[in-house]
N, C-alpha and C. Protein backbone atom coordinates (compact mmCIF):
# COMPACT_ATOMS: atom_id res chain seq x y z
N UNK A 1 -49.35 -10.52 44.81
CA UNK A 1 -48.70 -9.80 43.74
C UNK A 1 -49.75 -9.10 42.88
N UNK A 2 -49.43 -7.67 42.73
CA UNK A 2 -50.19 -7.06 41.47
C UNK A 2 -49.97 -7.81 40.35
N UNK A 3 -50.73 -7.79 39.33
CA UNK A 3 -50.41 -8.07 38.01
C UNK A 3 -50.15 -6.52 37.15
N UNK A 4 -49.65 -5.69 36.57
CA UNK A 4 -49.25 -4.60 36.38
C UNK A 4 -49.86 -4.91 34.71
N UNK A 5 -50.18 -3.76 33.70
CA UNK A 5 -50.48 -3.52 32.50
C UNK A 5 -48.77 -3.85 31.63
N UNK A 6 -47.81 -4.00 31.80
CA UNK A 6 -47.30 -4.82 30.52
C UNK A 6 -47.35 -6.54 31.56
N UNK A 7 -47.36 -6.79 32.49
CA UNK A 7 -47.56 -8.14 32.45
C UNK A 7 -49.14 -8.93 31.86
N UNK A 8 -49.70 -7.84 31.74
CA UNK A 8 -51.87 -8.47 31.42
C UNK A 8 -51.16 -8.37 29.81
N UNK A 9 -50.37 -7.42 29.27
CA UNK A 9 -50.03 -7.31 27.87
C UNK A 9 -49.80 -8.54 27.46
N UNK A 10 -48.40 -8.97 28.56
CA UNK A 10 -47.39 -10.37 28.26
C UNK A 10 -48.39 -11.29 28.20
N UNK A 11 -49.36 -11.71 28.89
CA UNK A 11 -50.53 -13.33 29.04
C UNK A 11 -51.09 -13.00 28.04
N UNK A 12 -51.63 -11.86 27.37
CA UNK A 12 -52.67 -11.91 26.32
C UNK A 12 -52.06 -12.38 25.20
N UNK A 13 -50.64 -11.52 25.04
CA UNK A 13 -49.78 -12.15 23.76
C UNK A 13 -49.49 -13.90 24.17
N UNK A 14 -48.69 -14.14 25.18
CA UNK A 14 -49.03 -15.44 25.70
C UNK A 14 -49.62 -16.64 25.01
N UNK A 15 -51.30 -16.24 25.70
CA UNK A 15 -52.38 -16.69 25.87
C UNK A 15 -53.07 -16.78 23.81
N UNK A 16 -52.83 -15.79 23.47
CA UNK A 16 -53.65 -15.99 21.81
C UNK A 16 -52.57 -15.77 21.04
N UNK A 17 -51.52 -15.69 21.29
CA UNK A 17 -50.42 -15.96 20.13
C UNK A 17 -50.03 -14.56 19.51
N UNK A 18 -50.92 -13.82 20.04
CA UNK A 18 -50.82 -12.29 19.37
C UNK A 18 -49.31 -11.62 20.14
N UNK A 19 -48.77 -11.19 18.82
CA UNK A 19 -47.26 -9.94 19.21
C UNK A 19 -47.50 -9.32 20.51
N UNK A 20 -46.96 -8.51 21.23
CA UNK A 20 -46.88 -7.75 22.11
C UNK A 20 -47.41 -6.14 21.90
N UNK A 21 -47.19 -6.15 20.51
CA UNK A 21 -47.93 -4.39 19.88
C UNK A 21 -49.03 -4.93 19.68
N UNK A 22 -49.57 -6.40 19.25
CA UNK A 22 -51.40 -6.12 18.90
C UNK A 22 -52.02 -6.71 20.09
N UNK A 23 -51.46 -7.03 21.38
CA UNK A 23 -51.87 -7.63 22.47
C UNK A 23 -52.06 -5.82 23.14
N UNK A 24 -51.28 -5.38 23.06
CA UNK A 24 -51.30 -3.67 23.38
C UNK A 24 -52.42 -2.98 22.66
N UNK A 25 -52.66 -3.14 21.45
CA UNK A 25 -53.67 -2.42 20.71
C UNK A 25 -55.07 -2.93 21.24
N UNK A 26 -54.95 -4.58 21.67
CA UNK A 26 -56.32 -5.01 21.89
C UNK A 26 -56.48 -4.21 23.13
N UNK A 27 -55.74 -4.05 24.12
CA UNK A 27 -55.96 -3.76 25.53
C UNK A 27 -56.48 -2.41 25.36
N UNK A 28 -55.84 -1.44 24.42
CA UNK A 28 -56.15 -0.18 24.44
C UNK A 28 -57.64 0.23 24.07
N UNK A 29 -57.97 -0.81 23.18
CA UNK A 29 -59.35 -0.57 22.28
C UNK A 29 -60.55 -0.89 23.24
N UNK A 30 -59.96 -2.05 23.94
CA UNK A 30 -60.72 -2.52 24.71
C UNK A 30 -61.21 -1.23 25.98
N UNK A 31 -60.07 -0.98 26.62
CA UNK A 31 -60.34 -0.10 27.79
C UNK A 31 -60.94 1.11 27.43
N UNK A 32 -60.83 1.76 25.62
CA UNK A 32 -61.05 3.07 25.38
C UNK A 32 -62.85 3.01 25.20
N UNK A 33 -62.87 1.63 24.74
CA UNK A 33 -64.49 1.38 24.39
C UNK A 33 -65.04 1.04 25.69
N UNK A 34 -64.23 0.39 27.06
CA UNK A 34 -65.67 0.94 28.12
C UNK A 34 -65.83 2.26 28.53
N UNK A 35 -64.42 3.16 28.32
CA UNK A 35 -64.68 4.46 28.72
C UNK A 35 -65.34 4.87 27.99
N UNK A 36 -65.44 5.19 26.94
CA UNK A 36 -66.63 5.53 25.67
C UNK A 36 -67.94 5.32 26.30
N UNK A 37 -68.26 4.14 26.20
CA UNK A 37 -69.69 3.16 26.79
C UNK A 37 -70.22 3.93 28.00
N UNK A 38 -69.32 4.27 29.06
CA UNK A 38 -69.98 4.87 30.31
C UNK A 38 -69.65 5.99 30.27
N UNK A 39 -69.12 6.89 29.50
CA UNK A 39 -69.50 7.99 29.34
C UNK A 39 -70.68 8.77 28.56
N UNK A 40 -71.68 7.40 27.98
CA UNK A 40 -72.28 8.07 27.76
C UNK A 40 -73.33 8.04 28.39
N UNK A 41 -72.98 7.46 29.82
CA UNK A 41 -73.99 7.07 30.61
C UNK A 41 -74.45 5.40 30.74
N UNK A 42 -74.15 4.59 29.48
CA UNK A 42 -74.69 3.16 29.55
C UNK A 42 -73.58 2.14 30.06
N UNK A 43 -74.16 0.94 30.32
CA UNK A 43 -72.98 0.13 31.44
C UNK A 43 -72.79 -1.12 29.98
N UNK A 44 -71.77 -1.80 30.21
CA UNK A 44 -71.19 -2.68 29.48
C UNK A 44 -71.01 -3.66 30.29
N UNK A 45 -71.80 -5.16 29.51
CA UNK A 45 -71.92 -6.56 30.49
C UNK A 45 -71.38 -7.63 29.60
N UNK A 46 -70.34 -8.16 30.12
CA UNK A 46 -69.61 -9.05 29.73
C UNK A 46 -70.35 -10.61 30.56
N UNK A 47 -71.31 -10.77 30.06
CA UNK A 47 -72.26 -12.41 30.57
C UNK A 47 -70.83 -13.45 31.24
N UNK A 48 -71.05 -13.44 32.61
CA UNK A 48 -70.40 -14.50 33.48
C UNK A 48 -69.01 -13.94 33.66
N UNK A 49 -68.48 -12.57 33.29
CA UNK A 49 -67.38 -12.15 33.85
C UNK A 49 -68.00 -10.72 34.90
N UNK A 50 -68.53 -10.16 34.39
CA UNK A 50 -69.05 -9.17 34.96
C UNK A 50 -69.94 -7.48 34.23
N UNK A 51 -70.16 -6.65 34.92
CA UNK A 51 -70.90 -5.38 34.19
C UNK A 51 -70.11 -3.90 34.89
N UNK A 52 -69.17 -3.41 34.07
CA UNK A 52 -69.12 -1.96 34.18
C UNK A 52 -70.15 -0.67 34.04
N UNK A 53 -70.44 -0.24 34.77
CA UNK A 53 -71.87 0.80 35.07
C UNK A 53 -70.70 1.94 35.72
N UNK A 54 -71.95 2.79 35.63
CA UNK A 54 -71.43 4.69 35.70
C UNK A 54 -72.26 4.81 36.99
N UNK A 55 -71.66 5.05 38.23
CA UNK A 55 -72.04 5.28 39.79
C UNK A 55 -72.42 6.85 39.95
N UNK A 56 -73.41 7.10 40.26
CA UNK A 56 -74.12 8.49 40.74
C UNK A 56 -73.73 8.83 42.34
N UNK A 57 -72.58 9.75 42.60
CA UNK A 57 -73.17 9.99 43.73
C UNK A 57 -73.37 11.39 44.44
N UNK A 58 -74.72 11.13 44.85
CA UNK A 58 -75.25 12.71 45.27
C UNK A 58 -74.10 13.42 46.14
N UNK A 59 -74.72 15.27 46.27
CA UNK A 59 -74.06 15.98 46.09
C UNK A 59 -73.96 15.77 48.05
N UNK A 60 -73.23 15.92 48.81
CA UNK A 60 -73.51 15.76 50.30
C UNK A 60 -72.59 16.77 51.36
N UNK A 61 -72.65 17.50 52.24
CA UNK A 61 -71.96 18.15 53.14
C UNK A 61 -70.86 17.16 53.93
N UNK A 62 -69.85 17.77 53.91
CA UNK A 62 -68.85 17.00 55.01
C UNK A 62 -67.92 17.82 55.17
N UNK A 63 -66.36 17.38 56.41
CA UNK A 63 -65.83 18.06 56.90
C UNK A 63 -64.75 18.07 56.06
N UNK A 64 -64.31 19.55 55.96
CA UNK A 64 -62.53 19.84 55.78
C UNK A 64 -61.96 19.17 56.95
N UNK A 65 -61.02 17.87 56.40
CA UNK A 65 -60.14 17.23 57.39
C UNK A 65 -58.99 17.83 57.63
N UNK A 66 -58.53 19.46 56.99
CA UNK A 66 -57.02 20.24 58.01
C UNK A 66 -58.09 21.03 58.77
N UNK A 67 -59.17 20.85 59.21
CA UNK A 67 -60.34 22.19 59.94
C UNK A 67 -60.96 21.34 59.92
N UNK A 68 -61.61 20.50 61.31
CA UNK A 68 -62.73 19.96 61.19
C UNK A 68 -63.93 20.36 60.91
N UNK A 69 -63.63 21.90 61.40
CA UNK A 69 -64.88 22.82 62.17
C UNK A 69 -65.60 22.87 60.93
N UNK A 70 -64.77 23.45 60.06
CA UNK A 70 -65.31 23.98 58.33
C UNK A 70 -66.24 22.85 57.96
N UNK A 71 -67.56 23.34 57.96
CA UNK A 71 -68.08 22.29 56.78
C UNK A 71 -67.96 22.90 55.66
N UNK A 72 -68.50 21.83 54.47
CA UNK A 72 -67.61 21.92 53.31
C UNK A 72 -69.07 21.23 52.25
N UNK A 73 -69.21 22.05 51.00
CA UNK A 73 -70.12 21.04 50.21
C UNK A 73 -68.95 20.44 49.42
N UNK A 74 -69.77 19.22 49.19
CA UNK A 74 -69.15 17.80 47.91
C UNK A 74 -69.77 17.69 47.21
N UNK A 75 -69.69 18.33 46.02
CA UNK A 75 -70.37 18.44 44.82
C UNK A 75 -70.46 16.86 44.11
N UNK A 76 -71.83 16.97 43.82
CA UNK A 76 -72.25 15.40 43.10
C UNK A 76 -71.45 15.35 41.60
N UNK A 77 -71.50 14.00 41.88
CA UNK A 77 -69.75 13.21 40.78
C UNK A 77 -70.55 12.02 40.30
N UNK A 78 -69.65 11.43 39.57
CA UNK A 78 -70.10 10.35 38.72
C UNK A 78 -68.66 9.26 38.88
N UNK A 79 -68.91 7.92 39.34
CA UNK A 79 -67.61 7.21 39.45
C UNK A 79 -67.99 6.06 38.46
N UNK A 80 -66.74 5.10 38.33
CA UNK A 80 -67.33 4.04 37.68
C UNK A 80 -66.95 2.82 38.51
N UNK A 81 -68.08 1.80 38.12
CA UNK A 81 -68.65 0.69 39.22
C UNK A 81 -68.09 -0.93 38.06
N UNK A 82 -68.10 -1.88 39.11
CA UNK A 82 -67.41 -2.90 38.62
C UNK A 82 -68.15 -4.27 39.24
N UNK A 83 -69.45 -4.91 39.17
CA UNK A 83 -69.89 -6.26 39.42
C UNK A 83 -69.38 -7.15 38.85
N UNK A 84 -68.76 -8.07 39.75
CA UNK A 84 -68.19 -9.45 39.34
C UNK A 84 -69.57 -10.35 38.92
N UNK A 85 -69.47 -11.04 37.57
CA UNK A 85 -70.08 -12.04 37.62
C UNK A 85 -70.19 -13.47 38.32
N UNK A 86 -71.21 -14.37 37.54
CA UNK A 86 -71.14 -15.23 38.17
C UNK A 86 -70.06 -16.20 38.38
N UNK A 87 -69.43 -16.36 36.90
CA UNK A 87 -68.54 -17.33 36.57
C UNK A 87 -67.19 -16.49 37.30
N UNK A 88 -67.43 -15.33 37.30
CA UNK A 88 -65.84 -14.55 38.12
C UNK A 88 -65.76 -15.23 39.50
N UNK A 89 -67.41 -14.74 40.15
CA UNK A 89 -67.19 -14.99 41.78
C UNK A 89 -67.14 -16.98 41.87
N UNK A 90 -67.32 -17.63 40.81
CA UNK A 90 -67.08 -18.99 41.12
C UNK A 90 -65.73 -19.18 40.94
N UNK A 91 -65.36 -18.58 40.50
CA UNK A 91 -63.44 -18.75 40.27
C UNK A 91 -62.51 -18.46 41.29
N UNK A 92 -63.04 -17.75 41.86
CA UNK A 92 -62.69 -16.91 43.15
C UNK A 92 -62.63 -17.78 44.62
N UNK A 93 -64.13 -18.56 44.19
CA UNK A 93 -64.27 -19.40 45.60
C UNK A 93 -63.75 -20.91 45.65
């Protein structure tokens, strides 16, 4: 089962007693401040859950898949990256 964004809402209110609008506000602040963080290039490390970082990837030739024939440039992009920590990957196993 997915867990979907109003059920992570529902456990947080849940989980700390907080309403459903400030369990929403935390989530929002939260997610707006790693996008902030790696946009400005720097990664955000949460010790024993994990580190959000900003992924480089060069610019590289490949094929138009309706035309194989066509090659095609892929202009270099920027993604964002997600390491599980330690205490994550022990939870896991």
């Amino acid at each position: 089962m997915t867990m979907t964004k109003s059920d992570l809402i529902n456990a947080l209110a849940a989980d700390t007693g907080l309403t459903k609008a400030d369990a929403d506000r935390f989530l929002k602040s939260f997610t707006d401040t790693v996008e902030k963080t790696l946009r400005r290039g720097d990664s955000l490390t949460l010790i024993g859950f994990g580190t959000f970082s900003v992924s480089n990837r060069a610019a590289r030739t490949g094929r138009n898949p309706q035309n194989p024939s066509q090659v095609i440039q892929i202009p270099a992009s920027k993604g964002a990256k997600f390491k599980a920590g330690s205490k994550l990957k022990s939870a896991l196993n």
